[in-house]
Protein backbone atom coordinates (compact mmCIF):
# COMPACT_ATOMS: atom_id res chain seq x y z
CA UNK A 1 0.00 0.00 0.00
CA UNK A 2 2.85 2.65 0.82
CA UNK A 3 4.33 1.75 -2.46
CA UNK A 4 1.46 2.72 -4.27
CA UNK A 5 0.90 5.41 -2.55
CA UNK A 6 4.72 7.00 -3.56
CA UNK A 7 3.68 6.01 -6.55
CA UNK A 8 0.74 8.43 -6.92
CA UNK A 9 2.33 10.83 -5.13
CA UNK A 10 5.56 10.75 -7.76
CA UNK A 11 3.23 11.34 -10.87
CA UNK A 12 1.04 13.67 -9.07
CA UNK A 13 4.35 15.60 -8.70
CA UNK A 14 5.76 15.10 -11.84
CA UNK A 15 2.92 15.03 -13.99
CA UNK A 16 1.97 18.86 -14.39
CA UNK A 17 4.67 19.75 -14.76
CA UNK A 18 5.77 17.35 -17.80
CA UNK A 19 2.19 18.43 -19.16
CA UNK A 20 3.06 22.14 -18.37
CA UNK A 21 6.60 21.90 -20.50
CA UNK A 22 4.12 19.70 -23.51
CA UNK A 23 1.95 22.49 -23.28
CA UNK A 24 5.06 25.06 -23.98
CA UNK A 25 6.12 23.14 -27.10
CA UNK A 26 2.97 22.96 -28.60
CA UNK A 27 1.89 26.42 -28.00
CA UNK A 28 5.59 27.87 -29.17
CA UNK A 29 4.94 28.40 -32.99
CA UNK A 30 1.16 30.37 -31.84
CA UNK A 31 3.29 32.30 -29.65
CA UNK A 32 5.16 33.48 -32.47
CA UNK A 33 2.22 33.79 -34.85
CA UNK A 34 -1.04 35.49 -33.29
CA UNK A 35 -4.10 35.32 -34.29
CA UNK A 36 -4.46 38.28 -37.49
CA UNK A 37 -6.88 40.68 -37.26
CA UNK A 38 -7.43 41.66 -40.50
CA UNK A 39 -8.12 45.40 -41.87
CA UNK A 40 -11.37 44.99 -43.39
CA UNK A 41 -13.55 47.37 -45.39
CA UNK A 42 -15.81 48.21 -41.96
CA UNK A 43 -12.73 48.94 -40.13
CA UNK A 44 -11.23 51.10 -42.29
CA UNK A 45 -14.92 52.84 -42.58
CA UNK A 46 -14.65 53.21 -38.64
CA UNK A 47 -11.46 54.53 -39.05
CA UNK A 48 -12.30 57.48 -41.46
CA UNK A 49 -15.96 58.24 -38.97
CA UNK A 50 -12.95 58.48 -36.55
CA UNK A 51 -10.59 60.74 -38.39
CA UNK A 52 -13.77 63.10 -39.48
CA UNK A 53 -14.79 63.97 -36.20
CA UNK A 54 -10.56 65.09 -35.24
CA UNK A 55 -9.85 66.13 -38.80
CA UNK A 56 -6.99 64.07 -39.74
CA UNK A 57 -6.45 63.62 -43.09
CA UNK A 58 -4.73 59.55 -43.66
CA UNK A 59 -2.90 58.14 -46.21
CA UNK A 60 -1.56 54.68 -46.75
CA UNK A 61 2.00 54.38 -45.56
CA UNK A 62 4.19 51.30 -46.80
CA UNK A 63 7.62 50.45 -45.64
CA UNK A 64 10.39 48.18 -46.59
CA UNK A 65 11.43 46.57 -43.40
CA UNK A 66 15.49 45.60 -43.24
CA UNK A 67 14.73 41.85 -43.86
CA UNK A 68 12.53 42.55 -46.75
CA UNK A 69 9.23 42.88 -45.06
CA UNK A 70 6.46 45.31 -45.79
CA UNK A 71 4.81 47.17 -43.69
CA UNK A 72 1.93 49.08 -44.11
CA UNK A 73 0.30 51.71 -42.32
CA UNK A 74 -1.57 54.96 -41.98
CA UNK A 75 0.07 58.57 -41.61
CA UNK A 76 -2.16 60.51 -40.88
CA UNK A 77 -2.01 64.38 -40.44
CA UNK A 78 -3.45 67.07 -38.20
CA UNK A 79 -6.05 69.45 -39.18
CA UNK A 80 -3.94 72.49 -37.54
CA UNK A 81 -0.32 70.65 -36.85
CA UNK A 82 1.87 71.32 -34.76
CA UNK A 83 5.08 70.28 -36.59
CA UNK A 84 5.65 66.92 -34.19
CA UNK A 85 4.44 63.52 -34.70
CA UNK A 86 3.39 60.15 -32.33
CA UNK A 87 4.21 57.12 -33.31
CA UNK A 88 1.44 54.42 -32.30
CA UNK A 89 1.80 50.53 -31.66
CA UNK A 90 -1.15 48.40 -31.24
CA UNK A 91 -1.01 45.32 -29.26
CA UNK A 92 -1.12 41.36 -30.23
CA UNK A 93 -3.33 40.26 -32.50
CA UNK A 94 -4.73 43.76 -33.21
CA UNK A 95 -3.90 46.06 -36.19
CA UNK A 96 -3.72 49.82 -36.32
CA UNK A 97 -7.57 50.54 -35.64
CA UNK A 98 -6.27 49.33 -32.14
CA UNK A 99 -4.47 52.44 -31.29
CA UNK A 100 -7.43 54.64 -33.00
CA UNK A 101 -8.52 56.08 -29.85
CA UNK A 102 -5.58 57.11 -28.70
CA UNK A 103 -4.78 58.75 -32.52
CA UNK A 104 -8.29 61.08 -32.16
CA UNK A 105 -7.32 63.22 -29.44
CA UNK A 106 -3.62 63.69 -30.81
CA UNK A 107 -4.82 64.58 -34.10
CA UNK A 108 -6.95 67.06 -32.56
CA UNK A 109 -3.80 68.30 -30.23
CA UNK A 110 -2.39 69.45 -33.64
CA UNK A 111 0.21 65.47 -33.40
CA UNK A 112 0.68 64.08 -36.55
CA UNK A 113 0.27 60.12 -36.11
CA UNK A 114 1.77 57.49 -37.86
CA UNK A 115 0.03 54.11 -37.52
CA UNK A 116 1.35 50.78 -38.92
CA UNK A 117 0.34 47.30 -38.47
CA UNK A 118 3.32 45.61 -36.96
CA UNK A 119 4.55 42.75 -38.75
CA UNK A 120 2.62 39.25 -38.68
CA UNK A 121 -0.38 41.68 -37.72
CA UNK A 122 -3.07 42.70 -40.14
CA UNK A 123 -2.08 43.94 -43.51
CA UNK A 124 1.27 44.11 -42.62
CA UNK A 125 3.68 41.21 -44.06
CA UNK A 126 5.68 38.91 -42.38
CA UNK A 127 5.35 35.61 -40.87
CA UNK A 128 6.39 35.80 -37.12
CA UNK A 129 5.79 38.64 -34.54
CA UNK A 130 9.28 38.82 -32.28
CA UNK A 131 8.14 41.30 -29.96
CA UNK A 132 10.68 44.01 -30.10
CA UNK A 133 13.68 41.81 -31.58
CA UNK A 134 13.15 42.53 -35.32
CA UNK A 135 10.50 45.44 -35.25
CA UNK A 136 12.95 47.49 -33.13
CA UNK A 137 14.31 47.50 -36.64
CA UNK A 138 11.09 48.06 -38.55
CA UNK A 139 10.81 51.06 -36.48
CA UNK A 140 14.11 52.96 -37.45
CA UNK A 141 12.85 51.92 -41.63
CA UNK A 142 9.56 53.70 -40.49
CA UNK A 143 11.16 56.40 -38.88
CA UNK A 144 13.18 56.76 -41.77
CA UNK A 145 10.46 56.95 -44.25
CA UNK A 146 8.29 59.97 -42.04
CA UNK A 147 11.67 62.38 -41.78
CA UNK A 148 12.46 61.28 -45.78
CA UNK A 149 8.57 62.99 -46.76
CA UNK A 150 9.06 66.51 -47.14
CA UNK A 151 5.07 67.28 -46.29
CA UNK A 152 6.24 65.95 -42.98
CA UNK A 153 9.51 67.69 -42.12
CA UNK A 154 11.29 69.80 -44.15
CA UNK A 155 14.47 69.56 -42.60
CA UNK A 156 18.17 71.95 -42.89
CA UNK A 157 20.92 70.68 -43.47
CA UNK A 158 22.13 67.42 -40.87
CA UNK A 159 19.04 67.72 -39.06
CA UNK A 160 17.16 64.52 -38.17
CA UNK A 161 18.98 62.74 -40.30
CA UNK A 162 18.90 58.88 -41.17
CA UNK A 163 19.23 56.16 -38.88
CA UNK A 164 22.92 55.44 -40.69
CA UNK A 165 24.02 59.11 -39.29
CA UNK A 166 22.17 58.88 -36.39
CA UNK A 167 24.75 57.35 -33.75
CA UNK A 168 23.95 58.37 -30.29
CA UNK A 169 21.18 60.31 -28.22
CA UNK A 170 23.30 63.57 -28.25
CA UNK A 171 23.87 63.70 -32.02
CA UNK A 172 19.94 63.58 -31.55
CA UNK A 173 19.79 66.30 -29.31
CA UNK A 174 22.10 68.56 -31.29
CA UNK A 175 20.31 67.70 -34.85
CA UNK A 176 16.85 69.34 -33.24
CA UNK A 177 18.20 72.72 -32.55
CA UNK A 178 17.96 74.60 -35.49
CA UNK A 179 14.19 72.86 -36.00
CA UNK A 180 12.87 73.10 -31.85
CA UNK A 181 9.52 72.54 -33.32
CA UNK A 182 9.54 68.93 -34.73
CA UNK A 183 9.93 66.40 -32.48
CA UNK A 184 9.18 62.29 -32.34
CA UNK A 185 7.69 60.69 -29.79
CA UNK A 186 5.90 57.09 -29.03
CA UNK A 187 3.37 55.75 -27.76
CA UNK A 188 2.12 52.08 -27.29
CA UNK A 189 -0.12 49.80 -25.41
CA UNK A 190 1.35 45.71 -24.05
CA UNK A 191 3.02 44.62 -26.55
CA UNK A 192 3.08 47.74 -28.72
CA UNK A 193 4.60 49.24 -25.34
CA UNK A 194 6.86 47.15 -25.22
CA UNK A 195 7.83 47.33 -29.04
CA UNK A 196 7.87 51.50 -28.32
CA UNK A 197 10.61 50.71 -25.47
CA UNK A 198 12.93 48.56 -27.25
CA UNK A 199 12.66 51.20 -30.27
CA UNK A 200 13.21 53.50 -28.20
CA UNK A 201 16.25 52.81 -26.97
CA UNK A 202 17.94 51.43 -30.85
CA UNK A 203 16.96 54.77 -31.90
CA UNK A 204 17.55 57.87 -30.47
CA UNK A 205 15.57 60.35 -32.96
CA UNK A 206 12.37 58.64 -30.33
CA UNK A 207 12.35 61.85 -28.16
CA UNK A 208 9.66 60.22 -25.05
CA UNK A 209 7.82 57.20 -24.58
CA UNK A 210 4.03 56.86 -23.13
CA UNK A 211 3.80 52.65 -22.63
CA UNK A 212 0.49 51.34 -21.08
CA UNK A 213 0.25 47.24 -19.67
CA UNK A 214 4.05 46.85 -21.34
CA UNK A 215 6.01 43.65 -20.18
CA UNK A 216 8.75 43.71 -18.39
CA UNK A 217 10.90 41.38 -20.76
CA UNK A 218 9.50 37.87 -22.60
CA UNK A 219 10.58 35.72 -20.19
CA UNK A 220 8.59 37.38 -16.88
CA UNK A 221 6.05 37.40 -19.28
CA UNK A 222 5.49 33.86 -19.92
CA UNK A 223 5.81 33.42 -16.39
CA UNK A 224 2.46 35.15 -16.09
CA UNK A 225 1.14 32.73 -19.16
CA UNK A 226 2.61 29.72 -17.47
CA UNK A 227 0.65 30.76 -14.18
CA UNK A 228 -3.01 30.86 -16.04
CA UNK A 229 -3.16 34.46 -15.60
CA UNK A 230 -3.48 33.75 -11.84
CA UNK A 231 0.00 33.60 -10.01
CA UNK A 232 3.32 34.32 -11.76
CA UNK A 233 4.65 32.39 -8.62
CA UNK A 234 3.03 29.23 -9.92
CA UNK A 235 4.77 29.78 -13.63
CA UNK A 236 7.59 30.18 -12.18
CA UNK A 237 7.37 27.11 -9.52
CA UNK A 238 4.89 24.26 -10.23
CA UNK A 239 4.37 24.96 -14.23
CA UNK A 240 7.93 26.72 -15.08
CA UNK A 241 8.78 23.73 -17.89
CA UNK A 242 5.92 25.63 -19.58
CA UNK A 243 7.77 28.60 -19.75
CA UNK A 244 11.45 27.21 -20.35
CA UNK A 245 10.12 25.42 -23.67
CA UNK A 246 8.10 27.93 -24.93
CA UNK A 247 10.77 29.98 -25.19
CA UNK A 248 13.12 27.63 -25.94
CA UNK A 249 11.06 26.47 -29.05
CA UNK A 250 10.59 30.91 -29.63
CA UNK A 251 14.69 31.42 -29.88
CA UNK A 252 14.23 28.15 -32.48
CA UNK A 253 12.27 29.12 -34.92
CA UNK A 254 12.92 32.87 -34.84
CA UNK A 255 16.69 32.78 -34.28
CA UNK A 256 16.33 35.31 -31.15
CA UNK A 257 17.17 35.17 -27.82
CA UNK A 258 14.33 35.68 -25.14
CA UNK A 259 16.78 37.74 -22.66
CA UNK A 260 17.03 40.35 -25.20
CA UNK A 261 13.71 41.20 -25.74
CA UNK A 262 13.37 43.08 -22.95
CA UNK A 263 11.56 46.62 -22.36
CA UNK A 264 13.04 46.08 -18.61
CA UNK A 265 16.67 45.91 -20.61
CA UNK A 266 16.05 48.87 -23.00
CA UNK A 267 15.34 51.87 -20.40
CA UNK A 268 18.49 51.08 -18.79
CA UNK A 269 20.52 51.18 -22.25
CA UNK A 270 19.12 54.56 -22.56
CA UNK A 271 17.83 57.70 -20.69
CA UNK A 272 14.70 59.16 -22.73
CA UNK A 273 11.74 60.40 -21.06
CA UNK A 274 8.91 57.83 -19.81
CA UNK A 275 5.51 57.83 -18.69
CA UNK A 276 4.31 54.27 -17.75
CA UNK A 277 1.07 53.48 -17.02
CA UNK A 278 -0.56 50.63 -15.77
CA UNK A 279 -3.72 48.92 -14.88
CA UNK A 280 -5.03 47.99 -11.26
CA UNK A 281 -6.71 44.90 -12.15
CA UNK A 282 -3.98 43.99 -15.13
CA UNK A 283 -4.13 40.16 -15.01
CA UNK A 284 -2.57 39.85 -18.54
CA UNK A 285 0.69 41.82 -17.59
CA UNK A 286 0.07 42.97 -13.82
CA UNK A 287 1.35 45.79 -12.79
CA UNK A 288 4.56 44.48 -11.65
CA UNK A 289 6.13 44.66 -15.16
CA UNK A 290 5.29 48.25 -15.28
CA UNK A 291 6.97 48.45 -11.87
CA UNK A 292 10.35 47.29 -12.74
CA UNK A 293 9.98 49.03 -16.19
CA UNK A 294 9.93 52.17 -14.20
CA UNK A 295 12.55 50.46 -11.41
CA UNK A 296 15.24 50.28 -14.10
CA UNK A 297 14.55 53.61 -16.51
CA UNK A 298 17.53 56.29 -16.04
CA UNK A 299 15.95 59.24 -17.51
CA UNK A 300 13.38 61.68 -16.58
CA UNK A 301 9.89 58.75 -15.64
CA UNK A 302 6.38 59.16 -14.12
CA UNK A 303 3.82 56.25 -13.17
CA UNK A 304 0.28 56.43 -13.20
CA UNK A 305 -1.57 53.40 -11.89
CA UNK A 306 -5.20 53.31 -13.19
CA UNK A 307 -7.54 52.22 -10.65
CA UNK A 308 -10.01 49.77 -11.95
CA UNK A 309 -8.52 49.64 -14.72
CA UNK A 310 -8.35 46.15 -16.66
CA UNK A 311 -5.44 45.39 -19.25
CA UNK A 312 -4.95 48.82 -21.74
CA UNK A 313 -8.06 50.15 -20.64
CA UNK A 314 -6.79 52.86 -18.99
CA UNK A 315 -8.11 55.52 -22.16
CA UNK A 316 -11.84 53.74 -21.85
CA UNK A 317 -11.70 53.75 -18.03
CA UNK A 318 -10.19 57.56 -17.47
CA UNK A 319 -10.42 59.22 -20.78
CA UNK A 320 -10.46 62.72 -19.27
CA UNK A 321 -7.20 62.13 -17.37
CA UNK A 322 -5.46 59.98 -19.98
CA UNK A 323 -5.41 62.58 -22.29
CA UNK A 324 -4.50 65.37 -19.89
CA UNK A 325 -1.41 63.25 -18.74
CA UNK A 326 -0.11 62.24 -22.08
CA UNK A 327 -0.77 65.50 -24.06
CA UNK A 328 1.07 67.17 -20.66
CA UNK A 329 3.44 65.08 -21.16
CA UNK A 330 4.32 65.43 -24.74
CA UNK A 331 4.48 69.70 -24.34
CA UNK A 332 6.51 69.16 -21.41
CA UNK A 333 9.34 66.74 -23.12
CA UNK A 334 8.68 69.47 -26.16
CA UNK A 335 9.95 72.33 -24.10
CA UNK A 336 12.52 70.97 -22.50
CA UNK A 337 14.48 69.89 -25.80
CA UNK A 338 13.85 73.11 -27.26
CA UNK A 339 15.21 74.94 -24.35
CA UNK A 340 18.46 72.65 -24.60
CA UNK A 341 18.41 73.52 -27.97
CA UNK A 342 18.78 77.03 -27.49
């Protein structure tokens, strides 16, 4: 009888957790590829309701990613602009009508807004999302394209110049002073935070960040996954072989490494200004990631936890307030580099 019973007690043990680590293989490649959400006719009609009642006037924007990918997009211009523009990243398995809220009252601030579907996500090509590994890239090509348009910056001589010439943040800070009114900033919500972050900190012509529900890095993130949403202590305990082969089979098939994607990583690489926000009742990425986002950031950072909130809800929940503290924000970053451009 007390055999049997160590028996039980040995696959009780080891058996979640050998169907945790199954589970982490076979749900590797989704990982990689979410769900599309494609850009259909009645989106795009929602999209132009939205951009009638703020006045922005949108037009398709495509870009040739590094690795050959295109990306494609909306830039979309204020009815009285201001000469600066927001960058916008959705989150997974959304597309650019994602972010469309967040694009009305910028418009109407006098932001320009430039809103692309990241790659593996609706229009946009490409067959694996890497969260920040690759489109950290795709951002500097896009980046490259806006300063490139003359009906979006007519720029002097070496001013904003090219990611090639573009080597550090203070050959950014000097190439803005003979144009103090054009500046770039970003904004994103979970993974497009996260994207925002990591871009962010490759490319220094990203002047501030605003990141809702971002993740701290991939692996603390699949620690929440592993855990069912419910404890990050159990994903990392009880159903960790979840996480370790999930990632394991990610850094396969993308060629990446899952330390490096890391939002936690990038604010510590560089000092830009930060406002994180995050949601009380975040069970997709609790507020924790935010947390040590803002733990590890060396430049100028503010933190506003939404009560109530639930995962990037914090616009829908506090719209009044989430538009003060961004668009704040933004003029407050704005003045600053033109006074150190002086």
């Amino acid at each position: 009888m007390r055999r049997r019973l160590i028996r039980i007690a040995f696959i009780l043990v080891l058996f979640p957790p050998s169907l945790a680590a199954l589970a982490g293989w076979l749900v590797g490649p989704a990982y990689l590829r979410p769900i599309r959400r494609e850009l259909t006719a009645d989106l795009i009609r929602e999209a132009d309701a939205s951009f009638g009642v703020s006045g922005g006037h949108r037009e398709d924007f495509n870009v040739r990613a590094p690795d050959g990918v295109m990306l494609r997009g909306w830039k979309v211009s204020a009815p009285q602009p201001n000469g600066s523009w927001v960058l916008l990243f959705h989150g997974v398995a959304d597309n650019r009508i994602g972010v469309i809220g967040q694009s009305e009252f910028l418009l109407r601030a006098g932001y320009g807004v430039v809103m692309m579907d990241a790659r593996a996500h609706g229009s946009s090509e490409g067959s694996m999302a890497t969260y920040g590994w690759l489109e950290r890239n795709d951002t500097r090509a896009v980046i490259d394209a806006l300063v490139s348009d003359p009906s979006v910056y007519r720029a002097k001589p070496n001013t904003l110049a090219p990611s090639s010439s573009v080597n550090s943040s203070t050959s950014f800070t000097s190439s803005i002073s003979s144009t103090s009114a054009f500046h770039l900033f970003a904004l994103g919500e979970s993974m497009g935070a996260g994207i925002a972050l990591q871009s962010a900190a490759a490319e220094p012509r990203i002047g501030a960040v605003v990141a809702e529900a971002s993740f701290a890095s991939l692996r603390e993130a699949s620690y929440d996954y592993a855990g069912l949403r419910w404890s990050p202590l159990l994903g990392k305990t009880f159903f960790a072989p979840f996480s370790w082969t999930l990632l394991y089979r990610g850094e396969s098939l993308a060629g990446f490494h899952a330390a490096e994607v890391s939002p936690e990583k990038s604010v510590a690489a560089r000092a830009f200004p930060l406002l994180l926000i995050c949601d009380e009742k975040d069970v997709a990425l609790p507020c924790r990631h935010t947390q040590s986002i803002y733990a590890a950031a060396r430049g100028p950072k503010q933190l506003w936890v939404v009560p109530g909130a639930f995962h990037t809800a914090a616009l829908g929940f506090q719209p009044a307030e989430f538009r003060r503290r961004v668009l704040a924000f933004f003029a407050s970053v704005a003045s600053a580099q033109n006074s150190n451009s002086r």
